[in-house]
Protein backbone atom coordinates (compact mmCIF):
# COMPACT_ATOMS: atom_id res chain seq x y z
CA UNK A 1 -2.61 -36.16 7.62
CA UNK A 2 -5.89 -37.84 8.84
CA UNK A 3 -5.10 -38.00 12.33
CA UNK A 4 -3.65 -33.83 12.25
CA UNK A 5 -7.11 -33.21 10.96
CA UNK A 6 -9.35 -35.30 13.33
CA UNK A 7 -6.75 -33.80 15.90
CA UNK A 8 -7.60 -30.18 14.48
CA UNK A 9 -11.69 -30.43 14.33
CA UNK A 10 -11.35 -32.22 17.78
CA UNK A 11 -9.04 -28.88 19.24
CA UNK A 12 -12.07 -26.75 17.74
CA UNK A 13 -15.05 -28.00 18.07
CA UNK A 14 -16.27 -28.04 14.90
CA UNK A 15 -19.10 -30.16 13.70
CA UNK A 16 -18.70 -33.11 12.31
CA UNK A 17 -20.97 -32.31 9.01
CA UNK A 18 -17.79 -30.22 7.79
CA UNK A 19 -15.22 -32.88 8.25
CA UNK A 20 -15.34 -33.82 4.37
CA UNK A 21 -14.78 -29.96 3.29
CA UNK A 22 -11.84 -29.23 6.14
CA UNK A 23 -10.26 -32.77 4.34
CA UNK A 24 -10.46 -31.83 0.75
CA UNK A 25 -9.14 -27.76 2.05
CA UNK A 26 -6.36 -29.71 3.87
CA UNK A 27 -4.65 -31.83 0.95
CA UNK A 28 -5.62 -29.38 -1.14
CA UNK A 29 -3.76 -26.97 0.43
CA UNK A 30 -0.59 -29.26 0.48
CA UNK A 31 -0.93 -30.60 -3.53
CA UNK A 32 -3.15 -28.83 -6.10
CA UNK A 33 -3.03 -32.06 -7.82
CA UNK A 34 -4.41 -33.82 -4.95
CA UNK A 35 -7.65 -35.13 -6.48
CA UNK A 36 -5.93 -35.38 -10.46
CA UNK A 37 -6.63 -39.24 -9.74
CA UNK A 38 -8.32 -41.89 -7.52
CA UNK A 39 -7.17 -41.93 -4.11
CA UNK A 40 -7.54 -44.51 -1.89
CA UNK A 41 -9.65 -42.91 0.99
CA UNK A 42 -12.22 -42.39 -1.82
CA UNK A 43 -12.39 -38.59 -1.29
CA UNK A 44 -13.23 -37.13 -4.71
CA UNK A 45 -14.14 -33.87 -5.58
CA UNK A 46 -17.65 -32.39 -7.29
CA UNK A 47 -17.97 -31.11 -10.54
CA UNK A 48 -18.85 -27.65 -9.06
CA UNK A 49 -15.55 -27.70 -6.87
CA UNK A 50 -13.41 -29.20 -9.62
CA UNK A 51 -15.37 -25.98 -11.65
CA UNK A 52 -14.53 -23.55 -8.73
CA UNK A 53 -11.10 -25.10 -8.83
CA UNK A 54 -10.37 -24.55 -12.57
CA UNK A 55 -10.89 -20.93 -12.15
CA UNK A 56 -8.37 -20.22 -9.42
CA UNK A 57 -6.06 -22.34 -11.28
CA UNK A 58 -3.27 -20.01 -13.05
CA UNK A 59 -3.30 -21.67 -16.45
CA UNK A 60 -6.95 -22.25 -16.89
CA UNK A 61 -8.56 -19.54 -14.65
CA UNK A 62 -8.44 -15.73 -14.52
CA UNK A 63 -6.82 -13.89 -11.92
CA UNK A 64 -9.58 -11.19 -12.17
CA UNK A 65 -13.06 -13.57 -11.95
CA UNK A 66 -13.43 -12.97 -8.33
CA UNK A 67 -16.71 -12.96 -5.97
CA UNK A 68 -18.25 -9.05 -6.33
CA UNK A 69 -17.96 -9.03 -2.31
CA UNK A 70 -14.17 -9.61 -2.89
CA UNK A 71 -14.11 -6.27 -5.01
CA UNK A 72 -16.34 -4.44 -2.81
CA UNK A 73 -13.80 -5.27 0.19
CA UNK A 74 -10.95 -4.08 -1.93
CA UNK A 75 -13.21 -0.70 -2.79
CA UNK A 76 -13.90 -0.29 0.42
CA UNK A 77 -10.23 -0.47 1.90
CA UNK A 78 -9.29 1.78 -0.98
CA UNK A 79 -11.18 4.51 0.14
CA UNK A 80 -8.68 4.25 3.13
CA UNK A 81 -6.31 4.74 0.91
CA UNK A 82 -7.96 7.91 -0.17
CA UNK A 83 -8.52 9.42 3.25
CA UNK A 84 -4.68 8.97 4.10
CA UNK A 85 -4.14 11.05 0.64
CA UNK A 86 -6.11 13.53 1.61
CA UNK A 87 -4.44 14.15 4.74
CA UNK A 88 -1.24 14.15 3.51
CA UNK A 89 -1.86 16.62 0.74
CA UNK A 90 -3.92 18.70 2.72
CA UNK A 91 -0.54 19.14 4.79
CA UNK A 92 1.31 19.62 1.86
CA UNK A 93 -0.62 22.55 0.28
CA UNK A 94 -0.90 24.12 3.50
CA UNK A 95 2.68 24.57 3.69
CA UNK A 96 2.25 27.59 1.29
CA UNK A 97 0.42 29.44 3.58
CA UNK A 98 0.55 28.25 7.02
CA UNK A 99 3.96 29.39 7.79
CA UNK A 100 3.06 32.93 6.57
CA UNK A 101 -0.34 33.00 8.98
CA UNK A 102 1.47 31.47 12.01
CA UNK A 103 4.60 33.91 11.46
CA UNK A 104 7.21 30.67 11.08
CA UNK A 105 9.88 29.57 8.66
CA UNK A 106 10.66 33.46 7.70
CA UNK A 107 14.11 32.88 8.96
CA UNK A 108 16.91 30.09 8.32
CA UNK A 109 16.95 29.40 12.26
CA UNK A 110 16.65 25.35 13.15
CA UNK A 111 13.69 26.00 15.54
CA UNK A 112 11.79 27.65 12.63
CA UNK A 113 12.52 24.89 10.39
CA UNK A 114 11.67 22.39 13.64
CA UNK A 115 8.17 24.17 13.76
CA UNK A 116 7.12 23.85 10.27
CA UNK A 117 7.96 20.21 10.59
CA UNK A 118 5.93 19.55 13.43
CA UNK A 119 3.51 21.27 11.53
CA UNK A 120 3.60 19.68 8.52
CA UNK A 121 3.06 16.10 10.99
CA UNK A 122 0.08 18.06 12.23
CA UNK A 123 -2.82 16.30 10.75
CA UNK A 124 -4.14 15.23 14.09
CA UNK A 125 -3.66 18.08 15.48
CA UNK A 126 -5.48 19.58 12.78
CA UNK A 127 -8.63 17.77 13.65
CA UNK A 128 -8.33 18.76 17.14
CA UNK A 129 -7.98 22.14 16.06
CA UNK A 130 -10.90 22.24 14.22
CA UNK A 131 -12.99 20.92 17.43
CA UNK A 132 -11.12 23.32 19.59
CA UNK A 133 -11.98 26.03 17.41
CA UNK A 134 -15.57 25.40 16.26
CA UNK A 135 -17.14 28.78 18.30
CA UNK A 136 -14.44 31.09 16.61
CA UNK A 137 -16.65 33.40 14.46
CA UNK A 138 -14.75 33.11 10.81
CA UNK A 139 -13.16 35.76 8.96
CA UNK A 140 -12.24 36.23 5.49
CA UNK A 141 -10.56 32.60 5.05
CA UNK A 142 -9.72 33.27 0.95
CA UNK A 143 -7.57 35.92 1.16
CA UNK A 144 -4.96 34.61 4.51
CA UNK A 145 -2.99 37.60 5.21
CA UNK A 146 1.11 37.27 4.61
CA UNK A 147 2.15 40.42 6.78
CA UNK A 148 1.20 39.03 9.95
CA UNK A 149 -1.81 42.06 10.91
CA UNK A 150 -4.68 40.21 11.82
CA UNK A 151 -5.31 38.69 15.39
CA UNK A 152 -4.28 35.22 16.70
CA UNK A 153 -6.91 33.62 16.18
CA UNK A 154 -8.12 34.81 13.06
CA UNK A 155 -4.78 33.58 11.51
CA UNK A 156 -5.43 30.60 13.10
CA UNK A 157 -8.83 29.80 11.69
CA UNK A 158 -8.04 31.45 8.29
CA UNK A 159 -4.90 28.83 7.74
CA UNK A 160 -6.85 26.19 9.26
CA UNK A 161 -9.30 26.75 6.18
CA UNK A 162 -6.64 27.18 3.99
CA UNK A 163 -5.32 23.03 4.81
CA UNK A 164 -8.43 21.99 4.30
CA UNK A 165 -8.50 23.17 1.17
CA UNK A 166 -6.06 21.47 -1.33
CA UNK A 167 -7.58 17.66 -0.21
CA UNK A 168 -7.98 16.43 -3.80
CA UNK A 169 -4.08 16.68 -4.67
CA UNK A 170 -2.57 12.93 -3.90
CA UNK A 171 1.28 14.35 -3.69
CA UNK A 172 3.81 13.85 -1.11
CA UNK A 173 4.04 15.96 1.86
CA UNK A 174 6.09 18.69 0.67
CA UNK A 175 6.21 18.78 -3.04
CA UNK A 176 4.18 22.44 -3.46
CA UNK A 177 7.02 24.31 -1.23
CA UNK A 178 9.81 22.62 -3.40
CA UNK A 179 8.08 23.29 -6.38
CA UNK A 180 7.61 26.99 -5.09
CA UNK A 181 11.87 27.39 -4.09
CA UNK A 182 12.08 26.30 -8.14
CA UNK A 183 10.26 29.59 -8.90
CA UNK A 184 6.46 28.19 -9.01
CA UNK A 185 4.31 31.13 -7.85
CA UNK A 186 0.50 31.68 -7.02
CA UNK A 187 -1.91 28.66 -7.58
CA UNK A 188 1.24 27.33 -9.85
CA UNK A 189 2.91 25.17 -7.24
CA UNK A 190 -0.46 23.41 -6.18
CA UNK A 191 -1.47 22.94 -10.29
CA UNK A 192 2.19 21.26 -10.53
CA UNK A 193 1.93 19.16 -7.31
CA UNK A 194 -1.60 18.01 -9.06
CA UNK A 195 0.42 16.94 -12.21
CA UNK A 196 2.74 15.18 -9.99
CA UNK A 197 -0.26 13.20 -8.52
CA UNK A 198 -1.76 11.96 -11.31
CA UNK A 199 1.66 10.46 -12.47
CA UNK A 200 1.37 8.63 -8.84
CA UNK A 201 -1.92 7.13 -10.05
CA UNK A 202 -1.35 6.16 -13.63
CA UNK A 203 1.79 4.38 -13.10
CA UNK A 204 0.77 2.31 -10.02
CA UNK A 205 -1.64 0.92 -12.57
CA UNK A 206 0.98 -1.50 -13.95
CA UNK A 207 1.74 -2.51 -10.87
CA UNK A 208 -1.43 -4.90 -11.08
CA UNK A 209 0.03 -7.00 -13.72
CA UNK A 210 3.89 -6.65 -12.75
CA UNK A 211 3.57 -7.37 -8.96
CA UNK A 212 2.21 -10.82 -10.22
CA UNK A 213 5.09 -11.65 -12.93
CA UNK A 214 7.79 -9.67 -12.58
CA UNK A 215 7.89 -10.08 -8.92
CA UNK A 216 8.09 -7.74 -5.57
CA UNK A 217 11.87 -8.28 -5.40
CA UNK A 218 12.41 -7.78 -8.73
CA UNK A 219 10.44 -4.64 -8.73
CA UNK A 220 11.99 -3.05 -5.98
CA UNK A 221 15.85 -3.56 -7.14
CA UNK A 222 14.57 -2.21 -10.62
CA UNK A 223 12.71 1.00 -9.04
CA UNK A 224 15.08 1.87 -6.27
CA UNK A 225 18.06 2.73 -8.42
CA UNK A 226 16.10 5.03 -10.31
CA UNK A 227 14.40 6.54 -7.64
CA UNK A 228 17.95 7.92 -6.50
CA UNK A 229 18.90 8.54 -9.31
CA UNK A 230 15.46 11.28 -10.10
CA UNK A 231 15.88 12.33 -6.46
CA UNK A 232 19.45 13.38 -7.14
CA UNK A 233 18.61 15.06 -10.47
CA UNK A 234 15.81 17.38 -8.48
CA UNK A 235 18.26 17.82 -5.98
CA UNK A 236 21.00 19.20 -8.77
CA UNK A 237 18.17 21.09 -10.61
CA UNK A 238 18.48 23.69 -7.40
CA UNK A 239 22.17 24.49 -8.99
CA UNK A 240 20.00 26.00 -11.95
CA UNK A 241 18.61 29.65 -12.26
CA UNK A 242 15.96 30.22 -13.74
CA UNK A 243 13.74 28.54 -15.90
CA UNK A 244 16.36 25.87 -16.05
CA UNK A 245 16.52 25.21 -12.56
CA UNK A 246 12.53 24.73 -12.78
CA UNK A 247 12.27 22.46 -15.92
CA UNK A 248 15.12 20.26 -14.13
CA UNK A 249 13.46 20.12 -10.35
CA UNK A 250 9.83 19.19 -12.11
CA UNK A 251 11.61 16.88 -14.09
CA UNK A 252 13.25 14.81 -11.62
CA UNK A 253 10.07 15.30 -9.10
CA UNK A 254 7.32 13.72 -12.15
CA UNK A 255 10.53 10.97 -13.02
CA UNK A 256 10.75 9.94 -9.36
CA UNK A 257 7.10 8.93 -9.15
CA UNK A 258 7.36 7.40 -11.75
CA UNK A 259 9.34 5.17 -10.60
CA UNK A 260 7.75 4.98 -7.31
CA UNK A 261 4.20 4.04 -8.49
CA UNK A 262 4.83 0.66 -9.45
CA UNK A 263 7.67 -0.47 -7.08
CA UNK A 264 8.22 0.93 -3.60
CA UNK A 265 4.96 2.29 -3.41
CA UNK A 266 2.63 -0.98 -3.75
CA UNK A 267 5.10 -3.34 -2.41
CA UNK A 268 6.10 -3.13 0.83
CA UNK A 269 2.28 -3.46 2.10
CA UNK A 270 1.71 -6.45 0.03
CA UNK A 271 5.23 -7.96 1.48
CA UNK A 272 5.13 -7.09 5.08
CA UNK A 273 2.08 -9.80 4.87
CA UNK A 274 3.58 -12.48 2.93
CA UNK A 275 7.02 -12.47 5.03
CA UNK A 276 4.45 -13.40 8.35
CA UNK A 277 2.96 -16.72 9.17
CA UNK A 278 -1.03 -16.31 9.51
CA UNK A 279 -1.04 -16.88 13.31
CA UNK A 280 0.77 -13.72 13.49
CA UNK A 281 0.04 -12.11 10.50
CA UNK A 282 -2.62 -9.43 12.13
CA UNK A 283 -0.29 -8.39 14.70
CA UNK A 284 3.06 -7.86 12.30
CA UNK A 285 0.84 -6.23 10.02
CA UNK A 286 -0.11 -3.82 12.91
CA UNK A 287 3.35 -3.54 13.85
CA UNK A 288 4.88 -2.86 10.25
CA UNK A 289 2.11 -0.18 9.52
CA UNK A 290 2.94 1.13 12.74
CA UNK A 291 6.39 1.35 11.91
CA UNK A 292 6.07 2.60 8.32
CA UNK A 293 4.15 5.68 10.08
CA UNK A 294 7.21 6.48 12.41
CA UNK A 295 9.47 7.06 9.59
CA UNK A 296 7.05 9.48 8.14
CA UNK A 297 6.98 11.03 11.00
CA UNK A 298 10.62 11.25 11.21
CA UNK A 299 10.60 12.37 7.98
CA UNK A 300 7.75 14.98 7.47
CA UNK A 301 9.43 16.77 10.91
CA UNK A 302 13.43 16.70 9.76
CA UNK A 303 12.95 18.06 6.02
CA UNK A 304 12.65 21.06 7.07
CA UNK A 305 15.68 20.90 8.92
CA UNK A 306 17.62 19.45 6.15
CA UNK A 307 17.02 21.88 3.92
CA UNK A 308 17.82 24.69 6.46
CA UNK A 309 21.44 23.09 6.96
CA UNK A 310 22.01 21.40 3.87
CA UNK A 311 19.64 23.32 1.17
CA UNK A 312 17.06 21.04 -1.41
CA UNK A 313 20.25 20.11 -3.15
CA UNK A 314 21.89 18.86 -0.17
CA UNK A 315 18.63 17.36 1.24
CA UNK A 316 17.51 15.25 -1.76
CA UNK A 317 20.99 13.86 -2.37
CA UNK A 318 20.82 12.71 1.52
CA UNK A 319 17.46 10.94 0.58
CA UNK A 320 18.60 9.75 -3.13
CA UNK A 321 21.57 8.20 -0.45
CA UNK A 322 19.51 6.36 1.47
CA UNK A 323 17.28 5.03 -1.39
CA UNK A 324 21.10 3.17 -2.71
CA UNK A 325 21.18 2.01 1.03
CA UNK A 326 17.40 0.61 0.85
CA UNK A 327 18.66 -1.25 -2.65
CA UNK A 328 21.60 -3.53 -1.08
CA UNK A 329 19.23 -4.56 2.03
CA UNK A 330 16.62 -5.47 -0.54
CA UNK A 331 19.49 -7.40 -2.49
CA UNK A 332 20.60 -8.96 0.61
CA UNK A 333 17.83 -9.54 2.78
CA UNK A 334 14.53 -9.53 0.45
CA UNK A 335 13.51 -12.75 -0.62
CA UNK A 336 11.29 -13.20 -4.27
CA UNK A 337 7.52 -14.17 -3.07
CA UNK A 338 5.14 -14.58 -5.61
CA UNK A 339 3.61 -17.33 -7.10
CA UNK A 340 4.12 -18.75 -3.59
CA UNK A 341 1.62 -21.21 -1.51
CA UNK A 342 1.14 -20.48 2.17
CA UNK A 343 3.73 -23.60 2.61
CA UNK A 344 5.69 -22.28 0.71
CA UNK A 345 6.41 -18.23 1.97
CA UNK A 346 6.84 -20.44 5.38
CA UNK A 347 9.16 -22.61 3.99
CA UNK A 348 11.12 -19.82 1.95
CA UNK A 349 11.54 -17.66 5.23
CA UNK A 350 12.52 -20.47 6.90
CA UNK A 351 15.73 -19.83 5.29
CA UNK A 352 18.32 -18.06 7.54
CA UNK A 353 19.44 -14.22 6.28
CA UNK A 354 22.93 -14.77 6.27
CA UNK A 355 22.64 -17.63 4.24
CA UNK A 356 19.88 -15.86 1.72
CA UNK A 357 22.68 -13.20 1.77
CA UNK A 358 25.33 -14.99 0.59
CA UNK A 359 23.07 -16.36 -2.00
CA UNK A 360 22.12 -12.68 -2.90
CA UNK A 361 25.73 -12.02 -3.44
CA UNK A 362 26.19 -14.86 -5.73
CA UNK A 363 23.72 -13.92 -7.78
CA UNK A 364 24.84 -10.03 -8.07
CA UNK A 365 28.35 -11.77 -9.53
CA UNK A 366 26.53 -13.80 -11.71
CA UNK A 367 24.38 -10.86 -13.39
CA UNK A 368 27.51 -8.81 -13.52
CA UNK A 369 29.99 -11.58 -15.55
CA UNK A 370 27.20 -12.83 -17.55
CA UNK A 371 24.95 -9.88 -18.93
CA UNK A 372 27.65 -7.52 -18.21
CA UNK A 373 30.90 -9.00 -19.08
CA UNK A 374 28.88 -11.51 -21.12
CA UNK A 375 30.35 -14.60 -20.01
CA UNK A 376 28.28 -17.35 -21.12
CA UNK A 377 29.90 -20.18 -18.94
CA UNK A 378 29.05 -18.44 -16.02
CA UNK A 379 26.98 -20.98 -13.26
CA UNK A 380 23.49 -19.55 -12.23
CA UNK A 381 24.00 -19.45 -8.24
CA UNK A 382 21.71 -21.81 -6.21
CA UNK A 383 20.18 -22.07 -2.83
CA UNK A 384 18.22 -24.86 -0.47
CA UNK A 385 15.18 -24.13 0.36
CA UNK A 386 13.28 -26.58 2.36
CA UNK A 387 10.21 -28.40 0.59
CA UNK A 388 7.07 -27.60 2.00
CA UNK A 389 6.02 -30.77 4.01
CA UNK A 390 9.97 -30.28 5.75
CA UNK A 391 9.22 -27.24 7.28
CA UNK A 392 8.81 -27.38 10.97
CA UNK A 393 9.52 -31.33 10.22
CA UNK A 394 11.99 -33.45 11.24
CA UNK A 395 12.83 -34.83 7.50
CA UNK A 396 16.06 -36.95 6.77
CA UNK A 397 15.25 -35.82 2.76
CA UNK A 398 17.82 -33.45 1.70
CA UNK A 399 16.25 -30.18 0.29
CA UNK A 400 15.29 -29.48 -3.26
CA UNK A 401 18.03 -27.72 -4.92
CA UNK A 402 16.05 -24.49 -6.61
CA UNK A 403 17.12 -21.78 -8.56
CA UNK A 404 15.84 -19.18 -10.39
CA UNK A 405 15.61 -18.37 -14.29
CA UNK A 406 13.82 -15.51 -15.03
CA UNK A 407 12.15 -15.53 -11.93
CA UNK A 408 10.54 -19.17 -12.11
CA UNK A 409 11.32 -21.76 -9.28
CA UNK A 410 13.25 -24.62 -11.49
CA UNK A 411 13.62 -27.53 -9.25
CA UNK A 412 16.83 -30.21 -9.95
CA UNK A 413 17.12 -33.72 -8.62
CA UNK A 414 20.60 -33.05 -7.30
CA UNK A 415 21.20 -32.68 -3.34
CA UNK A 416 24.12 -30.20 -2.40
């Protein structure tokens, strides 16, 4: 370890004055218990980092006494988070009035339902618009004309008021128009996509304390079933008439964020970094986001579609489809991450996905003969997962033997 370090300040340059620090980071980093008792280089620790220590130490710290600049960061980045709501819901309560202004989506054709799907996408375009645009004396943009009389470019400017509008809903792209086909009318469908919103916020809250303890894969095979499940029953609600068919499509829309919030909604940012080593971490990141934002382009410019040739009920049930689809690649391919070090996440990706598959599958038989069938002398299914000083090693020690009860890493002596 001495001689990686020396090689490591030597490879950067850095002085000399922080060698003791980059030390007690580096076997630190290795063994939390690393300075429990004498060690023979004579490297201890001071009271204030032993104090600084305590804190970050699960079972005599608090998760929550953090530096204030940490917090600001994390305010900071969530007002990020805020400007990509705004966007999206400014899209979404335009679509009660854009197609009307631009004359689109009055017929079942595909190319009408193509252009109010590239519209929806539009944000961008919005922005440009509104550069584009800036001479165009305004007309009356609070009443936008439905029967198509005014000029071009009045209907223009009055819908591009009209998205700009509706920025404080945090919905998804096209909940106002489905909650207008239920039979929402007026201001009604915007007031309802608000409702849906706020159910969005309050039930991410748990995610705060669940991400931490009941785990990102756990969350995400919990959530995903459901979400299907509400996606199907708005999807079904279109069978209704009247006020039926509305209590059932709000229904299912509030139950699926609810079960969004805390699960597939918080997750998949917080995992697309842990599954990457650092040296690579900023680019994958980039690369993940990048590829999140494809899909919702694919998917803010084919609703449409879908519900031209399949109807809501046809299109939801597609999407509750794919959501059953998303849970057996998370069961198969998704890895449990918290409560892991660095080392760790390296050493637990290390881990080929065929073999993690199999593993998966074992453990899906399990569940089912012992708190299904309840079998009680049914074997919990194990897997090898290197030890952290083995990865990128070559180690003749055979690999811990782990497995998991309720959730927590229980390590055997035995070798496979």
């Amino acid at each position: 370890m001495d001689d990686l370090i020396s090689q490591f300040m030597e490879k950067t340059s850095i002085d000399e004055i922080y060698a003791e620090h980059i030390r007690k980071g580096a076997y630190l980093a290795q063994d939390r218990s690393a300075f429990d008792d004498l060690r023979d280089d004579a490297l201890t620790l001071r009271p204030e980092e032993r104090s600084a220590l305590s804190m970050e130490d699960p079972k005599t710290g608090s998760k929550w006494n953090q530096p204030w600049i940490l917090y600001a960061l994390v305010g900071c980045c969530s007002l990020g988070a805020a400007v990509q709501g705004w966007d999206e819901t400014a899209v979404n309560g335009a679509q009660l009035y854009y197609r009307h202004a631009f004359g689109i989506g009055d017929d079942d054709s595909d190319r009408q339902a193509g252009l109010v799907g590239l519209t929806a996408f539009g944000i961008f375009l919005g922005y440009v618009a509104g550069v584009a645009f800036r001479s165009v004396l305004d007309g009356d943009s609070n009443v936008c004309p439905r029967d198509g009389s005014e000029a071009t470019l009045l209907r223009i400017n009055c819908a591009k008021s009209v998205v700009n509008e509706p920025r404080i809903l945090k919905v998804v792209q096209y909940s106002s128009p489905v909650f207008e086909d239920a039979g929402l009318e007026g201001q009604e469908p915007l007031l309802a996509s608000m409702g849906f919103g706020l159910i969005n916020f309050l039930f991410a809250i748990p995610a705060f304390y669940t991400i931490d303890t009941f785990g990102r894969r756990n969350l995400l095979l919990f959530t995903f079933p459901f979400m299907a499940l509400f996606q199907l029953l708005t999807g079904l609600g279109f069978l209704l008439e009247g006020r039926g068919q509305l209590a059932m499509v709000m229904t299912g829309m509030y139950l699926f964020s609810v079960a969004y919030s805390p699960g597939e909604g918080p997750v998949p940012f917080l995992y697309s970094a842990e599954s990457m080593p650092l040296y690579v971490r900023d680019v994958g990141m980039s690369m993940a986001t990048a590829l999140t934002w494809f899909f919702n382009f694919l998917l803010a410019v084919t609703f449409p579609s879908f519900q031209n040739a399949f109807g809501n009920t046809g299109a939801f049930g597609y999407y509750a489809a794919w959501c059953m689809v998303g849970w057996v690649l998370i069961l198969l391919f998704v890895p449990e991450t918290k409560d892991l070090t660095l080392e760790q996440l390296d050493a637990r990706f290390s881990v080929s996905s065929r073999a993690y598959a199999k593993y998966a599958m074992r453990q899906c038989s399990y569940f089912v003969r012992h708190y299904v069938l309840r079998r009680s002398n049914v074997k919990r299914p194990t897997i090898q997962f290197p030890q952290e000083f083995e990865y990128g090693q070559q180690s003749s020690d055979q690999p811990r033997k782990i497995s998991f009860e309720k959730d927590e890493r229980i390590l055997t002596s035995s070798s496979p």
